[in-house]
C-alpha atoms as a PDB file:
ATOM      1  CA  UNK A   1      52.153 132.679-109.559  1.00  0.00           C
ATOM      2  CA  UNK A   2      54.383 134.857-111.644  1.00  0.00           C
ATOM      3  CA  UNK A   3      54.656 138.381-112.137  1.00  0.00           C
ATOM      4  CA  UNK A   4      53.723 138.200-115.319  1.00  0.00           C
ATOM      5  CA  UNK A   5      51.043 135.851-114.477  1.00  0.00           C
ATOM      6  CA  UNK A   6      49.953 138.600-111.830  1.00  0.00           C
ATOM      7  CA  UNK A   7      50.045 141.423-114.216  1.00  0.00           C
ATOM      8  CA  UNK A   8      48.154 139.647-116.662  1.00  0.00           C
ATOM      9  CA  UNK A   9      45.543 138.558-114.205  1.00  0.00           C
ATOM     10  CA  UNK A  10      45.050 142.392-112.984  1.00  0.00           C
ATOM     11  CA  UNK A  11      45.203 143.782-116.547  1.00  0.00           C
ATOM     12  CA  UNK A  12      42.116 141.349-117.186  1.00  0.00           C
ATOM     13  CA  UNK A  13      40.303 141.926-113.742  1.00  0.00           C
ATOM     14  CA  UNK A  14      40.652 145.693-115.157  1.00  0.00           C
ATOM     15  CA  UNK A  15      38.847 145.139-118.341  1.00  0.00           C
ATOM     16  CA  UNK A  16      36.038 143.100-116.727  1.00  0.00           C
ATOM     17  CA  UNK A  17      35.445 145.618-114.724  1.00  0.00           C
ATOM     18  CA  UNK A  18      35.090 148.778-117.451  1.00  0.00           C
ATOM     19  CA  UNK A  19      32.236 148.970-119.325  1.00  0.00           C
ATOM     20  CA  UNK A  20      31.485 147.898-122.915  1.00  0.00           C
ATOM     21  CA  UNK A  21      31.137 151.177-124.030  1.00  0.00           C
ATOM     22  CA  UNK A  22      35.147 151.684-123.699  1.00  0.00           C
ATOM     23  CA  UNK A  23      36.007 148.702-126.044  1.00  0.00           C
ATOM     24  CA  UNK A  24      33.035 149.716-128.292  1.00  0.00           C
ATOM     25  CA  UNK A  25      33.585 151.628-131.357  1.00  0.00           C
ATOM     26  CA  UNK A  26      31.437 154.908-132.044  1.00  0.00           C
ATOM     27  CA  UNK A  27      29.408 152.969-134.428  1.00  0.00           C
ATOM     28  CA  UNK A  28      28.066 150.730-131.965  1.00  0.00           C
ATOM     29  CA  UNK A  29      28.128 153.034-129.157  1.00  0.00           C
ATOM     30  CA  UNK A  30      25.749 154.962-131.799  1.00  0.00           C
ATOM     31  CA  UNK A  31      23.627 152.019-131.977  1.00  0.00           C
ATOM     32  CA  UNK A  32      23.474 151.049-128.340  1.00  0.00           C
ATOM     33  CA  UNK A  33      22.271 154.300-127.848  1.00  0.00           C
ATOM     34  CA  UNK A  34      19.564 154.550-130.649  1.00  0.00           C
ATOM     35  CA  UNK A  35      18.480 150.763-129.339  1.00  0.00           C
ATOM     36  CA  UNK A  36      18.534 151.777-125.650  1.00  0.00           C
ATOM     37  CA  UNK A  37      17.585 155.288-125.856  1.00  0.00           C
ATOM     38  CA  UNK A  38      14.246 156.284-125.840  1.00  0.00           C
ATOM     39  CA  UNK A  39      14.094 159.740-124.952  1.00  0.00           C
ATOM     40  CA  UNK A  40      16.763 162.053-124.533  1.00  0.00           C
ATOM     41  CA  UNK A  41      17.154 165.412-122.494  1.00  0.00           C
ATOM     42  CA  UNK A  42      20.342 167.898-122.194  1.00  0.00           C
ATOM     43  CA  UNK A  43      21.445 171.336-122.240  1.00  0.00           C
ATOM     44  CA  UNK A  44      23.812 172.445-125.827  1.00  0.00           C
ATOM     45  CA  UNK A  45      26.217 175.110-126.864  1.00  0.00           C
ATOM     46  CA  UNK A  46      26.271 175.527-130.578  1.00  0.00           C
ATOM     47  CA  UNK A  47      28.831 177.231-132.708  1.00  0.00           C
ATOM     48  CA  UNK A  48      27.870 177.776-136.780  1.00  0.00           C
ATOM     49  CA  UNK A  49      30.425 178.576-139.167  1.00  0.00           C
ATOM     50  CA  UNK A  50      30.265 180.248-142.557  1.00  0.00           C
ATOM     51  CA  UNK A  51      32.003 178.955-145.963  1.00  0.00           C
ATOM     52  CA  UNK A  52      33.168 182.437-146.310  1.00  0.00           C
ATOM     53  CA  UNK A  53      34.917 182.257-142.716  1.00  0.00           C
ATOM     54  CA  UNK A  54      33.395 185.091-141.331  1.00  0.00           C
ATOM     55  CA  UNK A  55      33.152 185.275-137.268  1.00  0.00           C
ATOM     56  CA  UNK A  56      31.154 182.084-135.967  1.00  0.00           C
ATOM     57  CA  UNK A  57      27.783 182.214-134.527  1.00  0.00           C
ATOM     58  CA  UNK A  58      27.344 181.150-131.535  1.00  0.00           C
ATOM     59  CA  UNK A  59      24.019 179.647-129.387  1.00  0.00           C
ATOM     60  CA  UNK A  60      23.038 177.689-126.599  1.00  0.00           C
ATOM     61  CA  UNK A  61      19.931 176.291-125.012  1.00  0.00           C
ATOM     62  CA  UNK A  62      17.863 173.096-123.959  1.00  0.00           C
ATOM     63  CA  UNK A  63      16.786 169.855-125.777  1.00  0.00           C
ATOM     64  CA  UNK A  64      14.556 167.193-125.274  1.00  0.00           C
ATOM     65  CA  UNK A  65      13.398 164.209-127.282  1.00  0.00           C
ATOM     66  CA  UNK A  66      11.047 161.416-127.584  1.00  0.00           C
ATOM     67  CA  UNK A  67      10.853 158.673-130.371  1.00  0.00           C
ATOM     68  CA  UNK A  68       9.702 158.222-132.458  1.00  0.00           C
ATOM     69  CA  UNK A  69       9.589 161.984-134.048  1.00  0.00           C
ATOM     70  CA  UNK A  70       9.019 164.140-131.338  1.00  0.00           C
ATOM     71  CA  UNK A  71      11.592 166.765-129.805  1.00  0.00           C
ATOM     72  CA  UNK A  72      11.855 170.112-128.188  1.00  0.00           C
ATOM     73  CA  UNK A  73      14.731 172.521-129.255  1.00  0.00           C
ATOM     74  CA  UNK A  74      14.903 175.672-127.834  1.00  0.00           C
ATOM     75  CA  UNK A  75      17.501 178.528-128.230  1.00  0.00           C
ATOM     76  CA  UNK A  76      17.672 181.216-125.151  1.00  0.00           C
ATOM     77  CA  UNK A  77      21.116 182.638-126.490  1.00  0.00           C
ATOM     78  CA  UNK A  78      21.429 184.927-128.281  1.00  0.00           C
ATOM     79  CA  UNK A  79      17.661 185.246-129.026  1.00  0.00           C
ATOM     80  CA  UNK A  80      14.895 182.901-128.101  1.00  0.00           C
ATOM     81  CA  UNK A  81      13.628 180.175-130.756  1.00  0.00           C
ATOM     82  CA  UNK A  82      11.702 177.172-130.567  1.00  0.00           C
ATOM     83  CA  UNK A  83      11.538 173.907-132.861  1.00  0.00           C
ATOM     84  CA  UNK A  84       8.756 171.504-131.605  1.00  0.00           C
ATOM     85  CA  UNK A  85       8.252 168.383-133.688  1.00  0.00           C
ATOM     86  CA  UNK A  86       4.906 166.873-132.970  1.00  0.00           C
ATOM     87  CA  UNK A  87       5.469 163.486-134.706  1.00  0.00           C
ATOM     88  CA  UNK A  88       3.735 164.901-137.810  1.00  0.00           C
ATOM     89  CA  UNK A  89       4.833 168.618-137.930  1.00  0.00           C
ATOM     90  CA  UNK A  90       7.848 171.011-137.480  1.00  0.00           C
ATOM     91  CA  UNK A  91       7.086 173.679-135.998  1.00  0.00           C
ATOM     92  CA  UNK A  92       9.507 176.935-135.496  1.00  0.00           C
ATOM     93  CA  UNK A  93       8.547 180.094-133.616  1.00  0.00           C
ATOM     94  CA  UNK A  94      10.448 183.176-133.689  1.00  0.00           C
ATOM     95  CA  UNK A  95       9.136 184.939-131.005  1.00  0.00           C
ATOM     96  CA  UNK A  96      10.602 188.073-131.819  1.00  0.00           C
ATOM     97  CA  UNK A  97       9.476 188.565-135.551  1.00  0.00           C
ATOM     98  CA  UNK A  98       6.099 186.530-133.914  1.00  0.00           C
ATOM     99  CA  UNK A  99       5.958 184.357-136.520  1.00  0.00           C
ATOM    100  CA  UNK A 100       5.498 180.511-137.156  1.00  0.00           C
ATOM    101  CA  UNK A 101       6.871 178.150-139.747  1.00  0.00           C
ATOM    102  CA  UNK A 102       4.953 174.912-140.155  1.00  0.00           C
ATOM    103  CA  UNK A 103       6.752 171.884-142.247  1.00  0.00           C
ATOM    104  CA  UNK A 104       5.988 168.412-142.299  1.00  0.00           C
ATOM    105  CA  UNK A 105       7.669 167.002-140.437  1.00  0.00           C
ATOM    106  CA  UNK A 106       9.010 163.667-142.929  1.00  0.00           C
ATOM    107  CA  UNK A 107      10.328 166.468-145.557  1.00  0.00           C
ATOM    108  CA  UNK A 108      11.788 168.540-142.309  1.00  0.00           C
ATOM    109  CA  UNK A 109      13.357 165.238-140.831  1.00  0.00           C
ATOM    110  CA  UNK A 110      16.597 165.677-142.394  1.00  0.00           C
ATOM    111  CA  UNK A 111      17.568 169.509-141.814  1.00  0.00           C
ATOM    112  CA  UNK A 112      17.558 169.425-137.992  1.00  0.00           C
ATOM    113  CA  UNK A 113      19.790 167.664-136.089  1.00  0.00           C
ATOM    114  CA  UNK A 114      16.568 167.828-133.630  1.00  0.00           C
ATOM    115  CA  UNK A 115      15.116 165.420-135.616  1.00  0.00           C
ATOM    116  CA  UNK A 116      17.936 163.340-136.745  1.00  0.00           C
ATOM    117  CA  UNK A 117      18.090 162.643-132.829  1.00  0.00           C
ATOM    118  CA  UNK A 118      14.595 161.472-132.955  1.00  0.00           C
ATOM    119  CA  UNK A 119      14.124 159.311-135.555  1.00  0.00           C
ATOM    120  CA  UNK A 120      13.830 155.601-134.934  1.00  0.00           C
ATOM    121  CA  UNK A 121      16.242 154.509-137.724  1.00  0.00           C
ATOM    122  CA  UNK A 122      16.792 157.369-140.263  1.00  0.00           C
ATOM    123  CA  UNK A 123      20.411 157.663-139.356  1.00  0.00           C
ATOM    124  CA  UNK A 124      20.778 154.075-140.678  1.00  0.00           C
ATOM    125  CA  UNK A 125      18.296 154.220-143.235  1.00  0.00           C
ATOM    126  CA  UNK A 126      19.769 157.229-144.490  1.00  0.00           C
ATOM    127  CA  UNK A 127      23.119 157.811-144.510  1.00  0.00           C
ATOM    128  CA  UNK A 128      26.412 155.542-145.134  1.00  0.00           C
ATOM    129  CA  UNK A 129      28.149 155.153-141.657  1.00  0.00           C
ATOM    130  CA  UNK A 130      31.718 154.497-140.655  1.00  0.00           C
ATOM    131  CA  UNK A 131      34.497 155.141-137.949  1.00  0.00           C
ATOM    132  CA  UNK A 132      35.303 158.452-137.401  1.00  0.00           C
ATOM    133  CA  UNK A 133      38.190 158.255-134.989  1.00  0.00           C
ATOM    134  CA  UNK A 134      38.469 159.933-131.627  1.00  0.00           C
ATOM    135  CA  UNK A 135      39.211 163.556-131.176  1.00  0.00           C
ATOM    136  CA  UNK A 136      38.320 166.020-128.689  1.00  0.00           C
ATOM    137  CA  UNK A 137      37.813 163.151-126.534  1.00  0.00           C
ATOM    138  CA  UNK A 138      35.260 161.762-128.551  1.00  0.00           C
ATOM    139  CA  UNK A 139      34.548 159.025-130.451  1.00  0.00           C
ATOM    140  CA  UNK A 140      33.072 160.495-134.067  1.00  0.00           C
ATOM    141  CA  UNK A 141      31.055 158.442-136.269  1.00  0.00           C
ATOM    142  CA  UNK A 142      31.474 159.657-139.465  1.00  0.00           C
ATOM    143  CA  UNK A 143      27.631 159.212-141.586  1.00  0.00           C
ATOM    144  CA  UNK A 144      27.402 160.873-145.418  1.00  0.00           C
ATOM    145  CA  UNK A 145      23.868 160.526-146.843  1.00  0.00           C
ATOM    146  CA  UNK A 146      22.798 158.419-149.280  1.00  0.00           C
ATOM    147  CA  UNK A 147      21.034 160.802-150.943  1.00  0.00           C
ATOM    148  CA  UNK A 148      21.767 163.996-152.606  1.00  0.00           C
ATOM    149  CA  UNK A 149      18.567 165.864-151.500  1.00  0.00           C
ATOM    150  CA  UNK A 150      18.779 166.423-147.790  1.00  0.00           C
ATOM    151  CA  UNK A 151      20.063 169.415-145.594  1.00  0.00           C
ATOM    152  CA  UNK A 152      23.298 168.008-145.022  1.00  0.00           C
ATOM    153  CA  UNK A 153      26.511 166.805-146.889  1.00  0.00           C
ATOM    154  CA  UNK A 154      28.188 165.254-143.818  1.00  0.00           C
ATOM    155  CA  UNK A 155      27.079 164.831-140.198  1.00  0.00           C
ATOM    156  CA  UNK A 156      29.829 163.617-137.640  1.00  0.00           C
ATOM    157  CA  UNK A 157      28.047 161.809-134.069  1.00  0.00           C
ATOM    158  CA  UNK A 158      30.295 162.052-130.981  1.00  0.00           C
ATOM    159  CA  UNK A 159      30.168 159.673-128.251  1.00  0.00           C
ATOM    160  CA  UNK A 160      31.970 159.382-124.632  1.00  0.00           C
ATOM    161  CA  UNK A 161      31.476 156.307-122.415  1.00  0.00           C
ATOM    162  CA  UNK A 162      27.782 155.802-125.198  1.00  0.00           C
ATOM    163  CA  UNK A 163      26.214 158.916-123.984  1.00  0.00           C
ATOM    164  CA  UNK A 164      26.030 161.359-126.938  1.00  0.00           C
ATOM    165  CA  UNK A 165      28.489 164.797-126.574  1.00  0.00           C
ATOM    166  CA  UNK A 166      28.511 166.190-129.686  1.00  0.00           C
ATOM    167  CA  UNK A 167      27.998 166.615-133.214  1.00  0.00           C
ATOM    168  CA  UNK A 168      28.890 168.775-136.288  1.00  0.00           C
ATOM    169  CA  UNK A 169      26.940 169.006-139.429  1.00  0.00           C
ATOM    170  CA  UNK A 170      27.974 170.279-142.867  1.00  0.00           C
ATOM    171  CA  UNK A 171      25.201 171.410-145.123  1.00  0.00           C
ATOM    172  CA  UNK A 172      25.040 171.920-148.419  1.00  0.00           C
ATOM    173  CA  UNK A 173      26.269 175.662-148.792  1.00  0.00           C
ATOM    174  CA  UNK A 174      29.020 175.008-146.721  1.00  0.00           C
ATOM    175  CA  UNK A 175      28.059 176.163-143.284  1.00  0.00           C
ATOM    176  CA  UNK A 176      29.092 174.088-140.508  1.00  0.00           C
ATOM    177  CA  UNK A 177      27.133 173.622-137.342  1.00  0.00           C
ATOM    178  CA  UNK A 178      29.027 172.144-134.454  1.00  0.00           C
ATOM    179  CA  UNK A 179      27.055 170.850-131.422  1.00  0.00           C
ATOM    180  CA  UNK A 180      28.553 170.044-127.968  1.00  0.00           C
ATOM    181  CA  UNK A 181      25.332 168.306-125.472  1.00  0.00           C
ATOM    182  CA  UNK A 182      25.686 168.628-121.462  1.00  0.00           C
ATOM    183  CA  UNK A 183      23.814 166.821-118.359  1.00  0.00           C
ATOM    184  CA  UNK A 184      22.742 164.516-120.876  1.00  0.00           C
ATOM    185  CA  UNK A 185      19.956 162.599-119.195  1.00  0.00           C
ATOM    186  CA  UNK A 186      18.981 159.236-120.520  1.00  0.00           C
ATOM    187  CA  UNK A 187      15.213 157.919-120.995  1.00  0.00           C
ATOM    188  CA  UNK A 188      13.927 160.864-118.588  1.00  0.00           C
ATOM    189  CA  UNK A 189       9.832 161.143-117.982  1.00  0.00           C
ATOM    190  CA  UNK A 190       9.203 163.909-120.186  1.00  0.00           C
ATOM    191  CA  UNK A 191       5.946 165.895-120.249  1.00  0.00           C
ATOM    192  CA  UNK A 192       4.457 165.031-123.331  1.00  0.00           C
ATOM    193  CA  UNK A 193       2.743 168.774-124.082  1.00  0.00           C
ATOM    194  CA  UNK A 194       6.345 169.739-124.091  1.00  0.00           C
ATOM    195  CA  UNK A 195       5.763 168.588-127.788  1.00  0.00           C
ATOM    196  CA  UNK A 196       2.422 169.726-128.274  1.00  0.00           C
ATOM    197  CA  UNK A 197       2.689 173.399-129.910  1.00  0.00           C
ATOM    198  CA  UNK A 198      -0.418 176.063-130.424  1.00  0.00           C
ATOM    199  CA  UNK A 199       0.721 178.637-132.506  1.00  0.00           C
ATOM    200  CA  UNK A 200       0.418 182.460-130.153  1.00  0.00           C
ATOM    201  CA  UNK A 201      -2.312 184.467-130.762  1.00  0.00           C
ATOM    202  CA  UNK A 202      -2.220 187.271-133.833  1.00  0.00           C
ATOM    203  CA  UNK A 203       1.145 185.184-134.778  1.00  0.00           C
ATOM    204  CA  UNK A 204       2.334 185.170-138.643  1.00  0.00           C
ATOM    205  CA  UNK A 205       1.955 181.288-139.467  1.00  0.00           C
ATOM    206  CA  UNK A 206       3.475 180.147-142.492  1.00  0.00           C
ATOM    207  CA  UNK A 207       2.849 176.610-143.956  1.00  0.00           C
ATOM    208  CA  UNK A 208       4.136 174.130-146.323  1.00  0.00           C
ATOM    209  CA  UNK A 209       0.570 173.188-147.290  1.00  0.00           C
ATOM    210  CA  UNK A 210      -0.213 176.949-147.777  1.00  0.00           C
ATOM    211  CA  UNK A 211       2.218 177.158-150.562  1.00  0.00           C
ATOM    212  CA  UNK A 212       1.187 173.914-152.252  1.00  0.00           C
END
């Protein structure tokens, strides 16, 4: 055998042997992991920037999710908050106004990126994807919705060997939210009263249906 009949030989031994997910472009990385991915589980850092350019925000805290519609979200820097979507409702507590806000959870489903991660097929259904290139180490899919009504004007979807790492979202006053996901556990058992939410006693509750 030649040399180059040996370096071509190892060169395709070496691909065999990586995993799809390195030839696979974000797009299908993203649906891999919708398709495979049932429920979801990771810690997140979370940086939001103004239009005006004023000093970023910055956050960090848990997530989990089920599908279809249910999720956990909850903020223990730099003040505790919790988003619980139940499959029908949003709920958000701010513990330390004690108050609850209660949404529905199909007209809430685009402003979170909570619940863009638990929808079935909304990202498809929703927005126009495409290839987003790789930066940071990433590979971005790049999905603009369809529709002029949602929270958002953009949403990039970051992917490394199809495990999601990250995402940044633009909404429509300009502020963008950028999201980077660690210890990203795929299809953990997760407690299902971890979406269950009672609103605390003497709590403010404000609802959707109130205002109807």
């Amino acid at each position: 055998m030649t040399m180059t009949s040996l370096i071509r030989s190892g060169i395709a031994a070496v691909a065999l042997a990586l995993p799809l997910s390195v030839f696979a472009g974000a797009i299908d990385q993203l649906r891999t992991f919708v398709e495979s991915t049932q429920s979801g589980r990771a810690t997140f850092d979370q940086q939001v920037t103004a239009k005006s350019g004023r000093k970023p925000q910055n956050a960090s805290g848990t997530m989990a999710f089920s599908r279809p519609g249910k999720f956990r979200w909850t903020y223990d820097k730099p003040y505790y908050q919790l988003l619980v979507g139940d499959g029908e409702k949003l709920w958000v507590h701010d513990r330390d106004l004690n108050q609850v806000t209660v949404k529905t959870l199909g007209d809430a489903l685009a402003s979170t990126p909570a619940a863009l991660l638990a929808g079935r097929n909304e990202l498809e259904k929703n927005f126009d994807l495409s290839e987003g290139g790789s930066e940071d180490g990433l590979d971005w899919v790049d999905a603009k919705p369809k529709a002029n009504e949602g929270g958002f004007e953009a949403v990039r979807i970051g992917f490394k060997d199809g495990l999601l790492r990250g995402m940044v979202l633009r909404d429509s006053f300009g502020q963008t939210t950028k999201l980077r996901f660690t210890s990203f556990e795929r299809n953990p058992a997760i407690d299902p009263a971890q979406f269950r939410f009672t609103p605390p006693a003497g709590a403010d509750v404000i609802s959707d249906d109130a205002k109807k």
